[in-house]
N, C-alpha and C. Protein backbone atom coordinates (compact mmCIF):
# COMPACT_ATOMS: atom_id res chain seq x y z
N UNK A 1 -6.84 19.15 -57.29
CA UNK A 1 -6.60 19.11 -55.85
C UNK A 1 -6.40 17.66 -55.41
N UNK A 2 -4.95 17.49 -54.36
CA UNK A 2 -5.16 16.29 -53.97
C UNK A 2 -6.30 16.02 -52.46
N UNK A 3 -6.48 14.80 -52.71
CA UNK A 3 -7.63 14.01 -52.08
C UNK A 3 -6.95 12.73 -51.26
N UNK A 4 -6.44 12.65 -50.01
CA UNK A 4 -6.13 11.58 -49.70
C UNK A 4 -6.74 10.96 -48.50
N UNK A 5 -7.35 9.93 -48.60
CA UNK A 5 -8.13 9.03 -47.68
C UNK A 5 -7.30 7.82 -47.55
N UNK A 6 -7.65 7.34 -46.25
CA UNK A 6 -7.02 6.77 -45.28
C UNK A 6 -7.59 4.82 -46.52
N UNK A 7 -6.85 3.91 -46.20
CA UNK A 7 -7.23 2.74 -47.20
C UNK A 7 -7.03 1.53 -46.39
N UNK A 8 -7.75 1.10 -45.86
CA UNK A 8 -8.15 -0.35 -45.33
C UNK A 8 -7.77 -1.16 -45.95
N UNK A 9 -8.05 -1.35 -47.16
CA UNK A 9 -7.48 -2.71 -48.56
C UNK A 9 -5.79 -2.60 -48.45
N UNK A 10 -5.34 -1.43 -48.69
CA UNK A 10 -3.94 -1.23 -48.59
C UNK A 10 -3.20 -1.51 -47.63
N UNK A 11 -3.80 -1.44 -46.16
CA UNK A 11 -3.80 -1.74 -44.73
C UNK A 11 -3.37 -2.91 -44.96
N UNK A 12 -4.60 -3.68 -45.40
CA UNK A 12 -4.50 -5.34 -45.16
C UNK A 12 -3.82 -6.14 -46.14
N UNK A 13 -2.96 -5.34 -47.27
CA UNK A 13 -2.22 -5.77 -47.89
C UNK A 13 -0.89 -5.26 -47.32
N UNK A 14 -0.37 -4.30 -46.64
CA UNK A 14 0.70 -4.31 -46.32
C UNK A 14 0.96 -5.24 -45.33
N UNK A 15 -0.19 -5.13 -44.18
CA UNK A 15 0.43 -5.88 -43.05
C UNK A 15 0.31 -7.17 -43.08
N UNK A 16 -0.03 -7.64 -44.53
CA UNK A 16 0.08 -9.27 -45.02
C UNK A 16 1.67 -9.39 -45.49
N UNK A 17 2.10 -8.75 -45.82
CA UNK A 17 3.02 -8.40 -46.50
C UNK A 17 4.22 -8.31 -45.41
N UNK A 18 4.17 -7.56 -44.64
CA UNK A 18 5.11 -7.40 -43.37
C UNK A 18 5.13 -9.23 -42.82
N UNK A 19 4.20 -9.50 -42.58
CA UNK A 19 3.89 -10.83 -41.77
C UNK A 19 4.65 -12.02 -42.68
N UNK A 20 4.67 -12.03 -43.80
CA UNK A 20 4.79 -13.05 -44.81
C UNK A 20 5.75 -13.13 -45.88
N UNK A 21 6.72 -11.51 -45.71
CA UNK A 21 7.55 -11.72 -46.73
C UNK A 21 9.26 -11.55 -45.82
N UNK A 22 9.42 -12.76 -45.85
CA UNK A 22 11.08 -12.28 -45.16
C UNK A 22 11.87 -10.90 -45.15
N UNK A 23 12.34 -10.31 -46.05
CA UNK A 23 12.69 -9.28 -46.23
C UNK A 23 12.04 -7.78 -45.26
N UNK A 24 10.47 -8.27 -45.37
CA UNK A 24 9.97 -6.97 -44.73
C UNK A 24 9.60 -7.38 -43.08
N UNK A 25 9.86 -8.49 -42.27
CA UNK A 25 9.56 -9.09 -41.53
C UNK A 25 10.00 -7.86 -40.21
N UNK A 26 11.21 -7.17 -40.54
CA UNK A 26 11.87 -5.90 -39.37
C UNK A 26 10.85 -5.49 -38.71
N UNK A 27 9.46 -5.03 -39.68
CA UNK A 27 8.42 -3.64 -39.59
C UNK A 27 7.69 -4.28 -39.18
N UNK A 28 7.49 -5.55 -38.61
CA UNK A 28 6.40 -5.75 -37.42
C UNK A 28 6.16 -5.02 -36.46
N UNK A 29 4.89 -4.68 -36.34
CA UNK A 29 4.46 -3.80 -35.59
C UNK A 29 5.02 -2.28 -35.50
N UNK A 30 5.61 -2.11 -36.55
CA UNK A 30 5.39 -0.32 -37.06
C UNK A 30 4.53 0.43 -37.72
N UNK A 31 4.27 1.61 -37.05
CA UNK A 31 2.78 2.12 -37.32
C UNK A 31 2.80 3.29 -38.75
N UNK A 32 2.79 2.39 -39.85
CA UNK A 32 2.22 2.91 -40.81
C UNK A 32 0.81 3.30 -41.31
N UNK A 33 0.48 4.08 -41.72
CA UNK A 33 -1.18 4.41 -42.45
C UNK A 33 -0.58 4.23 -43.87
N UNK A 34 -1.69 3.51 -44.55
CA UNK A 34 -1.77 3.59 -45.70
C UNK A 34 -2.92 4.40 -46.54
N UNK A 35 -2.37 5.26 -47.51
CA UNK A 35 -3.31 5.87 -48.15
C UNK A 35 -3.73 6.01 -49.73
N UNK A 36 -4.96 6.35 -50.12
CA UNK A 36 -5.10 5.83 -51.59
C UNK A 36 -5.26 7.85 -51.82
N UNK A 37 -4.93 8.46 -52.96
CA UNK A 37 -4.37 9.63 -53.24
C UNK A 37 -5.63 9.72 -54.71
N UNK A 38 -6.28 11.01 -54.75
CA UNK A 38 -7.12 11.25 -56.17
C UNK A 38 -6.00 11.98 -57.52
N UNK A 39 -4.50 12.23 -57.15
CA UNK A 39 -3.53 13.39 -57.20
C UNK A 39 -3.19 11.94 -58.38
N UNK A 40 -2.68 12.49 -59.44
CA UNK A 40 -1.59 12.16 -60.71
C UNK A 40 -0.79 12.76 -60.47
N UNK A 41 0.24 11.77 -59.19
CA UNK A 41 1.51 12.91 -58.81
C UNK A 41 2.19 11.93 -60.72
N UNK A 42 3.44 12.99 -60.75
CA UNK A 42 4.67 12.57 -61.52
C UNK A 42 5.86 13.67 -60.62
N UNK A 43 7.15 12.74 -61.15
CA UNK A 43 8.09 13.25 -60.96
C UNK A 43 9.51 12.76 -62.33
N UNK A 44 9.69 14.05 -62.74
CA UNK A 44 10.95 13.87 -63.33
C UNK A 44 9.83 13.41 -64.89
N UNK A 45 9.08 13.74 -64.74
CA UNK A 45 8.02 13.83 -65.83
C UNK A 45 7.45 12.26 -66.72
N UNK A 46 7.57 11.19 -65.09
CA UNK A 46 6.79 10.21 -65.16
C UNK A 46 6.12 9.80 -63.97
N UNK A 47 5.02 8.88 -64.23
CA UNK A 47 3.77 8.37 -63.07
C UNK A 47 4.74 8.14 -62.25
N UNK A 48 4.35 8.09 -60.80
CA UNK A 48 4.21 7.90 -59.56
C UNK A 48 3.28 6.85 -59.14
N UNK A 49 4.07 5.51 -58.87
CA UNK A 49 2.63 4.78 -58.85
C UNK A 49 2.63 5.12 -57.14
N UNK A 50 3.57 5.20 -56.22
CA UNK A 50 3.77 5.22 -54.59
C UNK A 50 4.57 6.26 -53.76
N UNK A 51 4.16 6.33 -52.62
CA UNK A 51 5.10 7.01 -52.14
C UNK A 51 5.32 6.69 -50.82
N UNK A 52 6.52 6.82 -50.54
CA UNK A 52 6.58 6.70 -48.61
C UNK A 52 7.12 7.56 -48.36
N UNK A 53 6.84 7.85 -46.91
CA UNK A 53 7.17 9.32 -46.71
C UNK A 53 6.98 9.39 -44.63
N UNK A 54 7.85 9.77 -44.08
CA UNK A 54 8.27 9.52 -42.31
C UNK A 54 7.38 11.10 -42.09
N UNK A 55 6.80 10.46 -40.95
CA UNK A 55 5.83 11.67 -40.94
C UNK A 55 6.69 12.49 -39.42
N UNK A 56 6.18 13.69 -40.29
CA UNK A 56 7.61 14.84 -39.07
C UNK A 56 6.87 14.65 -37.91
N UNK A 57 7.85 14.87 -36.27
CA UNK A 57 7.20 14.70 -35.26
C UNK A 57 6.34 15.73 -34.78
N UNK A 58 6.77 17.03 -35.18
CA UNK A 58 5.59 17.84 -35.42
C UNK A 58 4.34 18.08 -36.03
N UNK A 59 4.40 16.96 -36.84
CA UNK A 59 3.00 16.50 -37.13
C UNK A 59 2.46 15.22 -36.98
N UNK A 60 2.92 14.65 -35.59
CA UNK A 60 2.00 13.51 -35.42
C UNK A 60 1.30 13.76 -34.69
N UNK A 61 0.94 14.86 -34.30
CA UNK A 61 -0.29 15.03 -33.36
C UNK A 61 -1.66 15.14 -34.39
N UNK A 62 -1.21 15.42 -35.49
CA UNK A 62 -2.88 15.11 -36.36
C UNK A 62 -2.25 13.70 -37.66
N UNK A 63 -0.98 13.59 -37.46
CA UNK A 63 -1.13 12.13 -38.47
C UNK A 63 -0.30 11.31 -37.29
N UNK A 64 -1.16 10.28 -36.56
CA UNK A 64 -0.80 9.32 -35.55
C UNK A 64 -0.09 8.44 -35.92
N UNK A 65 1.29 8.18 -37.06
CA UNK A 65 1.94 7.27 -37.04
C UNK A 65 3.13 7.59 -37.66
N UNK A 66 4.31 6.42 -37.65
CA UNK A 66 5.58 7.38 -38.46
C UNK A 66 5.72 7.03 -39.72
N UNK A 67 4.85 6.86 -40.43
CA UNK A 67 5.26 6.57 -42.31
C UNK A 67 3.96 6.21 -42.67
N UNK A 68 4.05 7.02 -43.94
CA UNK A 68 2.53 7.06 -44.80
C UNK A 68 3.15 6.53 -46.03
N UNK A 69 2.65 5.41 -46.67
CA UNK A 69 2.07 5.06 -47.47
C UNK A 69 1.15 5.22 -48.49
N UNK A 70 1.65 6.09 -49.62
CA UNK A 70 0.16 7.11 -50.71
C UNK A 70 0.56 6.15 -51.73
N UNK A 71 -0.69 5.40 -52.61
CA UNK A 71 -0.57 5.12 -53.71
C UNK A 71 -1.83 5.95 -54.23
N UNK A 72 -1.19 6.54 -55.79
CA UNK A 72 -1.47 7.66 -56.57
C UNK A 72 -2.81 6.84 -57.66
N UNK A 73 -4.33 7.17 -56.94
CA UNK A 73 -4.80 6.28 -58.25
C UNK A 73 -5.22 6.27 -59.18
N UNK A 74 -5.01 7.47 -59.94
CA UNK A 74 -4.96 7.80 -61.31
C UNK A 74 -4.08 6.65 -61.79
N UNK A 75 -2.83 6.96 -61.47
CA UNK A 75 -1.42 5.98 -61.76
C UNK A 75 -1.19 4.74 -62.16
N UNK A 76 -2.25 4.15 -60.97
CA UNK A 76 -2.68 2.64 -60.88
C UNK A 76 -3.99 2.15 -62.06
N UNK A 77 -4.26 3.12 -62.94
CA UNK A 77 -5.33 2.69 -63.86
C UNK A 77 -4.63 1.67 -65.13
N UNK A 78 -5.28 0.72 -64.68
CA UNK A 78 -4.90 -0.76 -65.68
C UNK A 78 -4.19 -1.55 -65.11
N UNK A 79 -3.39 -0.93 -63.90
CA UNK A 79 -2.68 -2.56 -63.07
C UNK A 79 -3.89 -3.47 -62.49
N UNK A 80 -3.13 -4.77 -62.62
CA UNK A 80 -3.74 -5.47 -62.01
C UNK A 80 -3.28 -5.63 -60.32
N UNK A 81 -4.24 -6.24 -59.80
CA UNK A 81 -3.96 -6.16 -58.08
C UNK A 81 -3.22 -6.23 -57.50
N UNK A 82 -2.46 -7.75 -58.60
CA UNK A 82 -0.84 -8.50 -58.02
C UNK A 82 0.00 -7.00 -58.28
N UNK A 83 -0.05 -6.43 -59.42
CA UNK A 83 1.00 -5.38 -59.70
C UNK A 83 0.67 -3.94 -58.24
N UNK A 84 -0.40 -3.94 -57.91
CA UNK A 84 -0.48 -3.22 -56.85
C UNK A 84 -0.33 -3.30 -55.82
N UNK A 85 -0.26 -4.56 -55.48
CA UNK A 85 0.78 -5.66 -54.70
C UNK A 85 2.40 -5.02 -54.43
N UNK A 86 2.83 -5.22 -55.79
CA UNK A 86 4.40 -4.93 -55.69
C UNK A 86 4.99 -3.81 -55.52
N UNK A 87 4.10 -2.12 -56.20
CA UNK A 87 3.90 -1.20 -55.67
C UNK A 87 4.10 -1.25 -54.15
N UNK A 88 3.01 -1.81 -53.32
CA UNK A 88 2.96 -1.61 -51.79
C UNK A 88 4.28 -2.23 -51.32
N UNK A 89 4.58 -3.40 -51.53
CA UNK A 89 6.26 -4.30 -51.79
C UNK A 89 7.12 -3.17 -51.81
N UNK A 90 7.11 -2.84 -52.88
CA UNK A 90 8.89 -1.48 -53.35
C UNK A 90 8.21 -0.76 -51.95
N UNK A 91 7.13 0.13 -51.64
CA UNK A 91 6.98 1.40 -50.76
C UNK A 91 7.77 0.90 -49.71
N UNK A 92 7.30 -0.55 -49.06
CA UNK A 92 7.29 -0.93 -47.45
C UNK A 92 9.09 -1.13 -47.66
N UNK A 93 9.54 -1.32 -48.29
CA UNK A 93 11.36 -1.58 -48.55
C UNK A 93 11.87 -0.50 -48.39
N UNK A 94 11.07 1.22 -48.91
CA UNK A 94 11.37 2.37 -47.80
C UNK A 94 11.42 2.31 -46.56
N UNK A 95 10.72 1.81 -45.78
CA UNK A 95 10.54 2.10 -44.23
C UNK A 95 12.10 1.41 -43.50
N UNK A 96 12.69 2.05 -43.16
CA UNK A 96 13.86 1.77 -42.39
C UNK A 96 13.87 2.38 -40.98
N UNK A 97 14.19 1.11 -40.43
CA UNK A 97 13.73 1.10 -38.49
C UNK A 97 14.90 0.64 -38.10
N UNK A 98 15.60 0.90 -36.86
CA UNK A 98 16.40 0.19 -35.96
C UNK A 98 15.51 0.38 -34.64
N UNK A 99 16.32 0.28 -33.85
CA UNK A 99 15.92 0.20 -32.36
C UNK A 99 15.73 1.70 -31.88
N UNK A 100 16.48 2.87 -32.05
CA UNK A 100 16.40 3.99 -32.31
C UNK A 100 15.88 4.68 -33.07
N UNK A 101 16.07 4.73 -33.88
CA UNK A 101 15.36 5.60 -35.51
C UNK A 101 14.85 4.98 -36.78
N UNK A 102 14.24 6.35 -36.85
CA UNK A 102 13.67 5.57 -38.40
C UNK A 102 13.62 6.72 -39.31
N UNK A 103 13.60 6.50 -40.98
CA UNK A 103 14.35 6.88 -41.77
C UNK A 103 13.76 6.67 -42.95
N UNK A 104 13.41 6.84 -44.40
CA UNK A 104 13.60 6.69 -45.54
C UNK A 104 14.51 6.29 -46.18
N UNK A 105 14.53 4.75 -46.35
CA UNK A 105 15.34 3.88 -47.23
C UNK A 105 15.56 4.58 -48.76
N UNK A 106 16.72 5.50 -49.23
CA UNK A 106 16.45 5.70 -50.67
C UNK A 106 16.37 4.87 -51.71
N UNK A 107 16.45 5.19 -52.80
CA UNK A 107 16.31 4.00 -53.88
C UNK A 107 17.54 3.56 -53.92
N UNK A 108 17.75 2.33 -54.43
CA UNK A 108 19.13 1.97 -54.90
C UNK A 108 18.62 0.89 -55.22
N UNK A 109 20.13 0.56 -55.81
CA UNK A 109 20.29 -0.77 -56.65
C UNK A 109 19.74 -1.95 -56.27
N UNK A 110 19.54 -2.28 -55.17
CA UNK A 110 19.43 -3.39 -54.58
C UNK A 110 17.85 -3.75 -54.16
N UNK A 111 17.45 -2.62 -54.24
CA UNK A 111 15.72 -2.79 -53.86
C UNK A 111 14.67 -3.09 -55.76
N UNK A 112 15.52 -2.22 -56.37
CA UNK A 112 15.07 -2.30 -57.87
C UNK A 112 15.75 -3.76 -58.22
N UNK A 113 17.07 -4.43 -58.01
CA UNK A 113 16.95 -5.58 -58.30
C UNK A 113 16.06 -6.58 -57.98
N UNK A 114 16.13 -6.57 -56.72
CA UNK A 114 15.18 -7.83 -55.86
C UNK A 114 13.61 -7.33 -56.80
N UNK A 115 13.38 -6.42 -56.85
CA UNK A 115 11.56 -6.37 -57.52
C UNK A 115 11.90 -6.86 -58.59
N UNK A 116 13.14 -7.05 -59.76
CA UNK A 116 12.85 -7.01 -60.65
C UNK A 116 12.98 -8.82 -61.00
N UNK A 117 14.30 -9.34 -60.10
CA UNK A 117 14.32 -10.54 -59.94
C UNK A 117 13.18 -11.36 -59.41
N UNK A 118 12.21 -10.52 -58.36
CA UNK A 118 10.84 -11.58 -58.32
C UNK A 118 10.06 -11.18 -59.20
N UNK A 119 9.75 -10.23 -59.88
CA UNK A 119 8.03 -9.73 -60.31
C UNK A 119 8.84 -9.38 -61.80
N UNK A 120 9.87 -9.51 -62.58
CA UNK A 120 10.24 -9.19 -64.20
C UNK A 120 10.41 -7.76 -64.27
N UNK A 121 11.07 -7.11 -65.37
CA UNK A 121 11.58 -5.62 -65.96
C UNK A 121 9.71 -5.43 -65.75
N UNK A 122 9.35 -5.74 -66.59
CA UNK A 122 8.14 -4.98 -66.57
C UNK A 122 6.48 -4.99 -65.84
N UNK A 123 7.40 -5.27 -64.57
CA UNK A 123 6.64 -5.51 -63.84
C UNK A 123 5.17 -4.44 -63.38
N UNK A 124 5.68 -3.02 -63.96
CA UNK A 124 4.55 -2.23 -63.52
C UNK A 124 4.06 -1.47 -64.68
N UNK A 125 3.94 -2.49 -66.13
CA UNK A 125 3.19 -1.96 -67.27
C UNK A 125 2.07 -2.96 -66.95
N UNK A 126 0.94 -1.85 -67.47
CA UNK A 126 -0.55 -2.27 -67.51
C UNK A 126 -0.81 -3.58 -68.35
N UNK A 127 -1.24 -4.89 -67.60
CA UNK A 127 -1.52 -5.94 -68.25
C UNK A 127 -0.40 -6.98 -68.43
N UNK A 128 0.68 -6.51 -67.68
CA UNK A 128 1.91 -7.78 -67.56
C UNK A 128 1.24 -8.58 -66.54
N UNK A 129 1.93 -9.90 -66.82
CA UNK A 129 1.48 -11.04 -66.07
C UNK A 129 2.68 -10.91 -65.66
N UNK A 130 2.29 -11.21 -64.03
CA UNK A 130 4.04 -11.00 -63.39
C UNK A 130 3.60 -12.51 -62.20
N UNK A 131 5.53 -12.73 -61.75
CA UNK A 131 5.80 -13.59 -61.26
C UNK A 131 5.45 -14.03 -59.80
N UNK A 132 5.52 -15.06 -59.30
CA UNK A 132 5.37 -14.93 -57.94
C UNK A 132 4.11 -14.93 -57.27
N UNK A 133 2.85 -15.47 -57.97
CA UNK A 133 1.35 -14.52 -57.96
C UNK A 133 0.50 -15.20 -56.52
N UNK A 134 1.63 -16.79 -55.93
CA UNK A 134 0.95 -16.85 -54.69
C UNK A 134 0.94 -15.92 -53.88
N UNK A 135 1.94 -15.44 -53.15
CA UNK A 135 2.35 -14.34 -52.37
C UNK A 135 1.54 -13.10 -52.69
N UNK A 136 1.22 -12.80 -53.96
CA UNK A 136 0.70 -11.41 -54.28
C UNK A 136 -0.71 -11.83 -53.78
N UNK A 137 -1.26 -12.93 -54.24
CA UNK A 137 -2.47 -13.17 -54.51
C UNK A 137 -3.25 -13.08 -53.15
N UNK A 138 -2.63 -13.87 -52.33
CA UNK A 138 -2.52 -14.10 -50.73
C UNK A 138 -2.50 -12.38 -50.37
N UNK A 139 -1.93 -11.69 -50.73
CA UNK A 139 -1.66 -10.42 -50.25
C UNK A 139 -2.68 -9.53 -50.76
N UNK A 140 -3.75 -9.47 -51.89
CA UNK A 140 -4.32 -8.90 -53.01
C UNK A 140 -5.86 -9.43 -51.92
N UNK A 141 -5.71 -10.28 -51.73
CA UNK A 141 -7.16 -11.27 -51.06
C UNK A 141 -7.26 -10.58 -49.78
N UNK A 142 -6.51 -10.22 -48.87
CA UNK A 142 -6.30 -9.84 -47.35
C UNK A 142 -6.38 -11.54 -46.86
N UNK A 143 -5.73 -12.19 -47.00
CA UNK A 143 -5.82 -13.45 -46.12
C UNK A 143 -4.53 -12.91 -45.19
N UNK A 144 -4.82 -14.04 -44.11
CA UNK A 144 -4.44 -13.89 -42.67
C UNK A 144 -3.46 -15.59 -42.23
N UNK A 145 -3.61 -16.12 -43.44
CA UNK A 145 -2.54 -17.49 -42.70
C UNK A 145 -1.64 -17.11 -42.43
C-alpha cells in the first residue's frame, strides 16, 4: 500500500532550488507540496525515483495546491542527498506556468541534457559522486542565502 506524507526537507529543498537556480526561477511563488511516498513505484519496468503530477481542480479542495511533488523512497535507497537534490531538480523542470495555465512539462531532450551536462550520465546510480555539489549542498542543507 502506498503511504504518502506531506515532506518539509523536500519543501525546503525545492524552494531553495526555485530561489537559486536560474532555470527554475519562473515558479516563484507556485504552490507546490512536496511529498515523500512508502510505494516502489516503477514504470516500464524500472525505479521511479520522482514524480510530478498537476493536481485536478476537482481535487483541490482536499489537496490545496497545483503540483505534487512524490519522491518514491524505497527508490532513493543508497543515493546520496546531492543525488536527491537532482531528482527534486528534473521534478521542478516539470512544473510549467504562464500567466494563464499550468501544465506538465513532458520529458524531452532538453531537460535530460541540461541534468546530464550539470550532474554526469550517471548521475542517479547509488554512490556516484556527481558535479556541481555547491548548489546541491546549499540545497541538501535547507540554507536560505
Amino acid at each position: 500500500m502506498d503511504s504518502r506524507t506531506i515532506s518539509e526537507k523536500y519543501a525546503k529543498i525545492g524552494k531553495y532550488l526555485i530561489e537559486n537556480v536560474g532555470e527554475l526561477s519562473h515558479l516563484e511563488g507556485e504552490n507546490i507540496i512536496y511529498l515523500s511516498s512508502t510505494h516502489a513505484k516503477k514504470a516500464n519496468r524500472k525505479k521511479v525515483l520522482g514524480q510530478c503530477e498537476k493536481v485536478a481542480d476537482k481535487n483541490k479542495w482536499a489537496i490545496p495546491c497545483d503540483f505534487t511533488i512524490t519522491l518514491f523512497e524505497p527508490n532513493l535507497e543508497g543515493l546520496s542527498m546531492e543525488q536527491i537534490v537532482v531528482v527534486i531538480w528534473h521534478e521542478l523542470l516539470h512544473v510549467g506556468v504562464d500567466d494563464d495555465n499550468k501544465w506538465i512539462e513532458p520529458h524531452d531532450l532538453n531537460d535530460f541534457k541540461m541534468i546530464i551536462e550539470k550532474f554526469g550520465v550517471k548521475w542517479s546510480v547509488p554512490g556516484t559522486v556527481i558535479n556541481d555539489k555547491v548548489v546541491l549542498m546549499a540545497a541538501a542543507e535547507g540554507r536560505t542565502e
